[in-house]
N, C-alpha and C. Protein backbone atom coordinates (compact mmCIF):
# COMPACT_ATOMS: atom_id res chain seq x y z
N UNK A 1 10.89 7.09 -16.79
CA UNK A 1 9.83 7.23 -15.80
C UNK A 1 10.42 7.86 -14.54
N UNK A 2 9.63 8.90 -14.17
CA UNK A 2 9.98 9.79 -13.07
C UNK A 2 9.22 9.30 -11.88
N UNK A 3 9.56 8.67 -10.42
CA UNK A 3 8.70 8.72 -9.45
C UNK A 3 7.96 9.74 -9.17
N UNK A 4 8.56 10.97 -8.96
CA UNK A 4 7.71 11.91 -8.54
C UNK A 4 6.50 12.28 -9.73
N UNK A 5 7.10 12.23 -10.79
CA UNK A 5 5.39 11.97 -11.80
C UNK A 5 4.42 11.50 -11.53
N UNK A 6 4.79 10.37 -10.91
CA UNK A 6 3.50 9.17 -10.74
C UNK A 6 2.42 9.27 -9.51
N UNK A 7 1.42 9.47 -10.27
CA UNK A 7 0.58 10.01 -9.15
C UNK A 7 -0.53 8.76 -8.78
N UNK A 8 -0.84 8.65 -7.15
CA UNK A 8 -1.03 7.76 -6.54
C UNK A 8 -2.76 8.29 -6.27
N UNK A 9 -3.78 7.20 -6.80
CA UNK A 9 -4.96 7.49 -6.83
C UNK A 9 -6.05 6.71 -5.96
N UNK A 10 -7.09 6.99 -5.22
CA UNK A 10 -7.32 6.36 -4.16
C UNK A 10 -8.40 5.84 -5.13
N UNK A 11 -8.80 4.29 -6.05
CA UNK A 11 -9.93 3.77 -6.31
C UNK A 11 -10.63 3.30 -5.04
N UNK A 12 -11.87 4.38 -4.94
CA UNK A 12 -12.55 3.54 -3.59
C UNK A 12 -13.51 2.55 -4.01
N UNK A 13 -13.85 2.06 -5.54
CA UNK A 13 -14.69 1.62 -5.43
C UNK A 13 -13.51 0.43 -5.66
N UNK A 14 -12.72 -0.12 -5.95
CA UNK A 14 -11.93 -1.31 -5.94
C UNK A 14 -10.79 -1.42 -4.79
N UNK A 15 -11.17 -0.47 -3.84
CA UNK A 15 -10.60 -0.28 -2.05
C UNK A 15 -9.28 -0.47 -2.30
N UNK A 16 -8.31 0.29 -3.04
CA UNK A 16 -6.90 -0.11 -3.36
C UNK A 16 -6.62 1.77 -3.84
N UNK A 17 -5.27 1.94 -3.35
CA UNK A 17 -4.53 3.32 -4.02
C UNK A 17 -3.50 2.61 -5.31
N UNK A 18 -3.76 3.66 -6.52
CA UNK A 18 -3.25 2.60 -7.53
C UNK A 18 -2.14 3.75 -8.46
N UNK A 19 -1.93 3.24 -8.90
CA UNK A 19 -0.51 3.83 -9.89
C UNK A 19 -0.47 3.16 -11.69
N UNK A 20 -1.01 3.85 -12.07
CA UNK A 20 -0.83 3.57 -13.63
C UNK A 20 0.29 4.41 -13.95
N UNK A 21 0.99 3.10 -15.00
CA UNK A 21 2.35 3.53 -16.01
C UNK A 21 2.16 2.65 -16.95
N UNK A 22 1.77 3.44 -18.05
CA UNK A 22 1.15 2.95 -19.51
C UNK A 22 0.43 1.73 -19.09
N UNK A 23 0.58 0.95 -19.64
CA UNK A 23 -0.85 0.05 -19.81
C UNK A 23 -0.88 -1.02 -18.20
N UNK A 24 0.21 -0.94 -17.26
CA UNK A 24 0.29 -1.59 -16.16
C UNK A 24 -0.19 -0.79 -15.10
N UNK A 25 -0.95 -1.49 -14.39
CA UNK A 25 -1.21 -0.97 -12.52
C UNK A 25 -0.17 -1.66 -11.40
N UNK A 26 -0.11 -1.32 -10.50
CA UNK A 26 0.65 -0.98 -9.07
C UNK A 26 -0.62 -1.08 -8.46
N UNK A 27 -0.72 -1.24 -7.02
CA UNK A 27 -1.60 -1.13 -6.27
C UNK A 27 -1.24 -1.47 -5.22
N UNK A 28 -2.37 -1.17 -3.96
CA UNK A 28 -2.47 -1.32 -2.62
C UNK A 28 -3.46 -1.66 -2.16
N UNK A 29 -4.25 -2.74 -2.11
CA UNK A 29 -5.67 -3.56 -1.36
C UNK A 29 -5.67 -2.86 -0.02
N UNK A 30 -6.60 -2.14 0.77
CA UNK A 30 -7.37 -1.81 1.29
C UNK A 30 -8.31 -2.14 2.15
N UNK A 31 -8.85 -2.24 3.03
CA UNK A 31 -10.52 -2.34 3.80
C UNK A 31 -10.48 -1.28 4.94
N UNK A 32 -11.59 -0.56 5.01
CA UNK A 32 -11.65 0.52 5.73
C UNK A 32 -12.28 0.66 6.55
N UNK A 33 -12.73 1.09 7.87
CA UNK A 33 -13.95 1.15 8.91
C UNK A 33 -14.25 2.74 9.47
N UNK A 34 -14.27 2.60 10.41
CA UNK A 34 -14.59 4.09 11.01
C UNK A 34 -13.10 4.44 11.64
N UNK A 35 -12.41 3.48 12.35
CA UNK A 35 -11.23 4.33 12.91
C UNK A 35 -10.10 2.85 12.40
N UNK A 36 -9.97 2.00 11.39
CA UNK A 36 -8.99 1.29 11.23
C UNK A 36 -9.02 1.67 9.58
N UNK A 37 -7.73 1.42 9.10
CA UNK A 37 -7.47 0.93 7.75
C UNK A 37 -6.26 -0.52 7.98
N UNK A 38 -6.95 -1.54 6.78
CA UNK A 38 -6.17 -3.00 7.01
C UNK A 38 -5.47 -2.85 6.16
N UNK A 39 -4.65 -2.80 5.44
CA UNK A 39 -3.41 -3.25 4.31
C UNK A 39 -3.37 -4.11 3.86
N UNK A 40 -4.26 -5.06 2.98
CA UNK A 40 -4.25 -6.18 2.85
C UNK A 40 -2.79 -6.60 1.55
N UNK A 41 -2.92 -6.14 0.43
CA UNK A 41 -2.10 -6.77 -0.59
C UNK A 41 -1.36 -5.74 -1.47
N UNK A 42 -0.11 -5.93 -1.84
CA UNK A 42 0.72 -4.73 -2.28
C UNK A 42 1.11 -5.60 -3.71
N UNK A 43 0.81 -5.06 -5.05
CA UNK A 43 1.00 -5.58 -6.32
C UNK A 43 2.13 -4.97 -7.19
N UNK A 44 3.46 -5.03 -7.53
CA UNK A 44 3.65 -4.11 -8.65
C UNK A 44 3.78 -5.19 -9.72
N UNK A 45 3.67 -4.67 -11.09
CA UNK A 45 3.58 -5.88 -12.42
C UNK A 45 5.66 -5.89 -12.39
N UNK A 46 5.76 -7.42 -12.45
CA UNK A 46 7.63 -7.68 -12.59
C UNK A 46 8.31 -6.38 -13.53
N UNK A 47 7.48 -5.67 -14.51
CA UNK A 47 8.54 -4.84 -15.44
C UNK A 47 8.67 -3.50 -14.52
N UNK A 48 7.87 -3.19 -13.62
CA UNK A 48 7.72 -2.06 -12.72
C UNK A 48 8.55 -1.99 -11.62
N UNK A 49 9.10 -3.08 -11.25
CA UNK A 49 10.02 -3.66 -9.88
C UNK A 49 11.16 -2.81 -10.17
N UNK A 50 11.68 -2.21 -8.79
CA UNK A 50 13.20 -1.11 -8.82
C UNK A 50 12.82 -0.43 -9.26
N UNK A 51 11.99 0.31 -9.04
CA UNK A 51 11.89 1.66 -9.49
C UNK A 51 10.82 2.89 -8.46
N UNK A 52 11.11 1.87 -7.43
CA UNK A 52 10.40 2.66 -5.76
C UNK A 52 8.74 2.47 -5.86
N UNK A 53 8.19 1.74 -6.67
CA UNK A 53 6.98 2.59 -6.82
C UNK A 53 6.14 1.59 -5.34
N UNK A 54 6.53 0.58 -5.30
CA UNK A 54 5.67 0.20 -3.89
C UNK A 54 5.87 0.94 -3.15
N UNK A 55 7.61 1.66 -2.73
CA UNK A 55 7.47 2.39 -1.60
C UNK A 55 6.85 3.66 -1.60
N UNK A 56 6.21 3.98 -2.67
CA UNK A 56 5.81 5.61 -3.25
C UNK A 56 3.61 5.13 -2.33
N UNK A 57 3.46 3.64 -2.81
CA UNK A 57 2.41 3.25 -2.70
C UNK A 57 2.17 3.40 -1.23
N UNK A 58 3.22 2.68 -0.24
CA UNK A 58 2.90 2.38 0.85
C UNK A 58 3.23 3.76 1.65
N UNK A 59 4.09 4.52 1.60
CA UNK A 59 3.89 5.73 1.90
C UNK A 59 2.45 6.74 1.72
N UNK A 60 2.49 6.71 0.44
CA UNK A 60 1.01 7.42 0.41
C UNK A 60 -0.50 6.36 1.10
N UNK A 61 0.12 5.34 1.43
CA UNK A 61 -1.74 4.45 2.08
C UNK A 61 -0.88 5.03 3.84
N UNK A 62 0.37 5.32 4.03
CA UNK A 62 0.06 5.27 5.79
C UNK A 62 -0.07 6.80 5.78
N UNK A 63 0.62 7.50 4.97
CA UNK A 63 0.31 8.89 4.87
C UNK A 63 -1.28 9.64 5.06
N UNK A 64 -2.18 8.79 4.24
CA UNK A 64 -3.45 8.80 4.10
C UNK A 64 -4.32 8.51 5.69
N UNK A 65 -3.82 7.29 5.64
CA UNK A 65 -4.16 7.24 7.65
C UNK A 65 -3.82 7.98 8.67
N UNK A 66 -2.78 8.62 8.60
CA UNK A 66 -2.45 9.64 9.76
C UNK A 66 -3.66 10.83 9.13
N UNK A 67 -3.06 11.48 7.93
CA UNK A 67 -4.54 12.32 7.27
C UNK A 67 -5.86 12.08 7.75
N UNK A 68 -6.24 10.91 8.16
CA UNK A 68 -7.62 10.91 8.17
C UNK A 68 -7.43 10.30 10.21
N UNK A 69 -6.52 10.41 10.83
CA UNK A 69 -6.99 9.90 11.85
C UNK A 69 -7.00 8.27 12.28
N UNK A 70 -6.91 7.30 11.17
CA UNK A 70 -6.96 6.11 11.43
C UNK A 70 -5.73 5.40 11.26
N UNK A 71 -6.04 4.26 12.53
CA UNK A 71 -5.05 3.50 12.92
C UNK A 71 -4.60 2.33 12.16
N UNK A 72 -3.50 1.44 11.89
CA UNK A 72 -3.19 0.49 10.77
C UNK A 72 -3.10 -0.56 10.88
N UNK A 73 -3.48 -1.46 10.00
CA UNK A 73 -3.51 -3.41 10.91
C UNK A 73 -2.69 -3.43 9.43
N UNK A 74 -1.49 -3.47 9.22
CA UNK A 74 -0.52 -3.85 8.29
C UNK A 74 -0.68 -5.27 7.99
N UNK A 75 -1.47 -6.19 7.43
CA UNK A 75 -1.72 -7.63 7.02
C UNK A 75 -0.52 -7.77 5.79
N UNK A 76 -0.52 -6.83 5.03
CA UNK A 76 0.37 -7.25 3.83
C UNK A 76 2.15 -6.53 4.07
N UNK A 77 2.49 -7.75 3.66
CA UNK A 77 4.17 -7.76 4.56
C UNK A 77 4.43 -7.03 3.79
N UNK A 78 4.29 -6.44 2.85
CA UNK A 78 5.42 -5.11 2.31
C UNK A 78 5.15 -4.10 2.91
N UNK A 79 3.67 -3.66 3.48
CA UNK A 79 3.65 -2.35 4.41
C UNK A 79 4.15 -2.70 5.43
N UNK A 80 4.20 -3.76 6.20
CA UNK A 80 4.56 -4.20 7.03
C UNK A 80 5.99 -3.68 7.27
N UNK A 81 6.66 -3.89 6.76
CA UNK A 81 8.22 -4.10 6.35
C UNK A 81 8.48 -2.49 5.99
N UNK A 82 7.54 -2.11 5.27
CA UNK A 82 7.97 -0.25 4.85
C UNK A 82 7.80 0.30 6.45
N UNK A 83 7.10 0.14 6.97
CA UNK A 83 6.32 0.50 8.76
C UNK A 83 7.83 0.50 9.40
N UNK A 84 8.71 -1.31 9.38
CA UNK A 84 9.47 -1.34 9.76
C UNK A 84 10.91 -0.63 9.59
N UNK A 85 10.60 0.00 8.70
CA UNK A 85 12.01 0.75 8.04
C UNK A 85 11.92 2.21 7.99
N UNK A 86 10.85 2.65 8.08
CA UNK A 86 10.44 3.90 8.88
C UNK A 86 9.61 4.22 9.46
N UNK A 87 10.84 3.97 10.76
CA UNK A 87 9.79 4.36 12.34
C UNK A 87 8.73 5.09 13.09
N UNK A 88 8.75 6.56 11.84
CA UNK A 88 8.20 7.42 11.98
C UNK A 88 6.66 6.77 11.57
N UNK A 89 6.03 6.08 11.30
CA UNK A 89 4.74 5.44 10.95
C UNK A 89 4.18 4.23 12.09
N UNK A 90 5.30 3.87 12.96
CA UNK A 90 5.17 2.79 14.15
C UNK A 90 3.97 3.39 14.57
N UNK A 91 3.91 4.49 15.30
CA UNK A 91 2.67 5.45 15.87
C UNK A 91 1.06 4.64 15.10
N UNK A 92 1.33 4.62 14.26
CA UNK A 92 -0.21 4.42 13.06
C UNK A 92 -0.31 2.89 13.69
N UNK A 93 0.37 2.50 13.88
CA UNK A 93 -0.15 0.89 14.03
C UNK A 93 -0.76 0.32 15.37
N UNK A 94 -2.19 -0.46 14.90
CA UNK A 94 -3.18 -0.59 15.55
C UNK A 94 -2.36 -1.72 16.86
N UNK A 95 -2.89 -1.30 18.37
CA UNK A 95 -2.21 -1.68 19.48
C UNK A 95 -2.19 -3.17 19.08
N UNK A 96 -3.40 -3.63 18.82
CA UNK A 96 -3.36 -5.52 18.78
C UNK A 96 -2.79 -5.85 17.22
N UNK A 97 -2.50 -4.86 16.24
CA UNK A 97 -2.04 -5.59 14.66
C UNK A 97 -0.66 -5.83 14.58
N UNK A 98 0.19 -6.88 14.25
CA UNK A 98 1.07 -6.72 13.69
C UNK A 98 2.23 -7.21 14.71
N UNK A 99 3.64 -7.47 14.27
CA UNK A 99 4.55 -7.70 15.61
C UNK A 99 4.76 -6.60 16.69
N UNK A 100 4.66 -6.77 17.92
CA UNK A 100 5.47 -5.89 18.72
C UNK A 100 6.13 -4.99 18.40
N UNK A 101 7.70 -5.51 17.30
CA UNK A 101 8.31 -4.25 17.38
C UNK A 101 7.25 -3.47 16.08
N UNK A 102 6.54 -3.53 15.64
CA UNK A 102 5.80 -2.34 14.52
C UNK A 102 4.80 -1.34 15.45
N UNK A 103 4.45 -2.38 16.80
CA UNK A 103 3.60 -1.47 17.85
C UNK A 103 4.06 -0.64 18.14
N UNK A 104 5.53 -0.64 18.99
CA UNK A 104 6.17 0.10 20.06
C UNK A 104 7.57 0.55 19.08
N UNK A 105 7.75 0.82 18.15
CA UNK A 105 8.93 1.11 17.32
C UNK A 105 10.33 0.99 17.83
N UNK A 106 10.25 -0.43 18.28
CA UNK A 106 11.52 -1.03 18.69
C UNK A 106 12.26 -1.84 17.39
């Protein structure tokens, strides 16, 4: 399995960007408004683990928000934590969501 194969699909009707590899999903829970996206829950199935694909996930959901203009309330600690490890996404995060340093990219 190739990361860059795996292509990251926005189900809007189950509000999650998802990743099929054979018969397992990956995913990213979702809720959306006019100018926020929330991050609620980050899934990969245990045989999928080490092999980047959350970080492939959470990249493409903050990627998607700068794309569209909206700001990020990171609720689910793995975006949370991806936010924190590259700074370059601090910007996206909503002034009142999340710790301090994910606001101000300290």
């Amino acid at each position: 399995m190739r990361l860059d194969d795996l292509e990251v699909i926005d189900n809007r009707d189950a509000n999650r960007f998802e990743i099929r590899v054979r018969d397992e999903l990956a995913f990213v829970t979702y809720r959306r408004n006019d100018s926020t996206i929330t991050y609620i829950h980050t899934e990969v199935p245990p045989s999928l683990e080490g092999h980047g694909i959350a970080a492939k996930l959470a990249r493409h959901a903050l990627d998607y928000a700068r794309a569209n203009g909206l700001e990020v309330v990171p609720m689910c600690p793995y975006v949370a934590s991806y936010i924190e490890r590259h700074p370059e996404y601090a910007d996206l995060v909503h002034p009142r969501a999340g710790p301090k340093e994910l606001r101000d990219g300290s």
